[in-house]
Protein backbone atom coordinates (compact mmCIF):
# COMPACT_ATOMS: atom_id res chain seq x y z
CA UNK A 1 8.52 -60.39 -60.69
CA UNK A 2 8.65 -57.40 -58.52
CA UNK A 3 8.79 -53.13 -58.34
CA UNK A 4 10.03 -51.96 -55.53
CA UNK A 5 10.56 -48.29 -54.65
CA UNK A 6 13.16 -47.01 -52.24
CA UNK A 7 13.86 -43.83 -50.90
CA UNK A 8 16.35 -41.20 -52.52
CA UNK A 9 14.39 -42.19 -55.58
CA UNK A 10 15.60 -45.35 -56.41
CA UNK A 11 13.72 -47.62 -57.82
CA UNK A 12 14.51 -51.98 -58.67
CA UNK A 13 12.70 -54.38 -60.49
CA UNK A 14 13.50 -57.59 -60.82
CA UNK A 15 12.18 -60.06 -63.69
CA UNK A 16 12.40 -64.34 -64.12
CA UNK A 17 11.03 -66.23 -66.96
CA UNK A 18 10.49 -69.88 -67.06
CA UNK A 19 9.51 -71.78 -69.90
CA UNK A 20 9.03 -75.40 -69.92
CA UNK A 21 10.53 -78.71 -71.65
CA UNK A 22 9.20 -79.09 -74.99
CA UNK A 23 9.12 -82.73 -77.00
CA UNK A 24 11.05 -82.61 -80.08
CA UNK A 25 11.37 -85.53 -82.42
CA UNK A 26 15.51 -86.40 -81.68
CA UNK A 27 14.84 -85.99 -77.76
CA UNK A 28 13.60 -83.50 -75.83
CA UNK A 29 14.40 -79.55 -74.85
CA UNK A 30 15.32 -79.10 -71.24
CA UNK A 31 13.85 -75.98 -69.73
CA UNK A 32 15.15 -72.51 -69.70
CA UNK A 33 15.42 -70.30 -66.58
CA UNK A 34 16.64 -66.87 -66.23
CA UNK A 35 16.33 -63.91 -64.03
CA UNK A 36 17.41 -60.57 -64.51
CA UNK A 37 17.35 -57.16 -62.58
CA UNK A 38 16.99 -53.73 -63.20
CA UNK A 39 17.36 -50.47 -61.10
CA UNK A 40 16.56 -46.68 -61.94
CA UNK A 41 17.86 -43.71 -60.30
CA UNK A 42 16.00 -39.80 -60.83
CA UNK A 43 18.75 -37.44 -60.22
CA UNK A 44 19.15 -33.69 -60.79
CA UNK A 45 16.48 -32.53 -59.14
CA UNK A 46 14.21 -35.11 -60.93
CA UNK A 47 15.32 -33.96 -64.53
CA UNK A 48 17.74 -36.89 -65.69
CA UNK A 49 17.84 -40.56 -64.65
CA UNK A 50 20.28 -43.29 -64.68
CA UNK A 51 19.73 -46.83 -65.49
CA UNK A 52 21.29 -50.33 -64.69
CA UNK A 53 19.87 -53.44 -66.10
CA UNK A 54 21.36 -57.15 -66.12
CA UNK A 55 19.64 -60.28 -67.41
CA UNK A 56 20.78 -64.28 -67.28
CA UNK A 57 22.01 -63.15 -63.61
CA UNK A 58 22.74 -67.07 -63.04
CA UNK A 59 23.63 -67.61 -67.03
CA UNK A 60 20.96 -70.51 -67.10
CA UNK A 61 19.71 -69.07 -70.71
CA UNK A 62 21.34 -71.73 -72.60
CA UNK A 63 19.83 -73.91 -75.40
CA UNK A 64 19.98 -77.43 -73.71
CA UNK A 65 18.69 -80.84 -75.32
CA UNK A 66 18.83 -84.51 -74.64
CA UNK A 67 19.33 -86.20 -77.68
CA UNK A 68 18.22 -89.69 -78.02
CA UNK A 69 19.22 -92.11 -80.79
CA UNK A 70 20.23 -95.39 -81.26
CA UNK A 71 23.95 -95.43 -81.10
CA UNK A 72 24.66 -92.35 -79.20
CA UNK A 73 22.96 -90.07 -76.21
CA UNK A 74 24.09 -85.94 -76.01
């Protein structure tokens, strides 16, 4: 995670989040990534901003499992 503050006041923060596997009686859940990015702009003399925010940049936030019975494997 980091702030960072440029000149012309600008200023971009960018965000991940990582959680990991969890056990689950039919398999297991694989383990969710994502990152995401935000960036802020003062304009007007300081009296109105503008905004741009994206998150799942790489579109890793996906429900994945393995699956594990005894005639088939997801």
């Amino acid at each position: 995670m980091g702030f960072f503050h440029l000149m012309n006041n600008v200023d971009l923060q960018f965000t991940g989040s990582y959680l990991a596997p969890d056990i689950i009686p039919q398999g297991k859940d694989l383990c969710p990534l994502y990152f995401g990015h935000g960036n802020k702009r003062k304009r007007f003399k300081k009296k109105g901003r503008s905004f741009l925010n994206a998150s799942d940049l790489l579109n890793t936030l996906r429900v994945k499992r393995k699956c594990v019975a005894m005639a088939f494997t997801t």
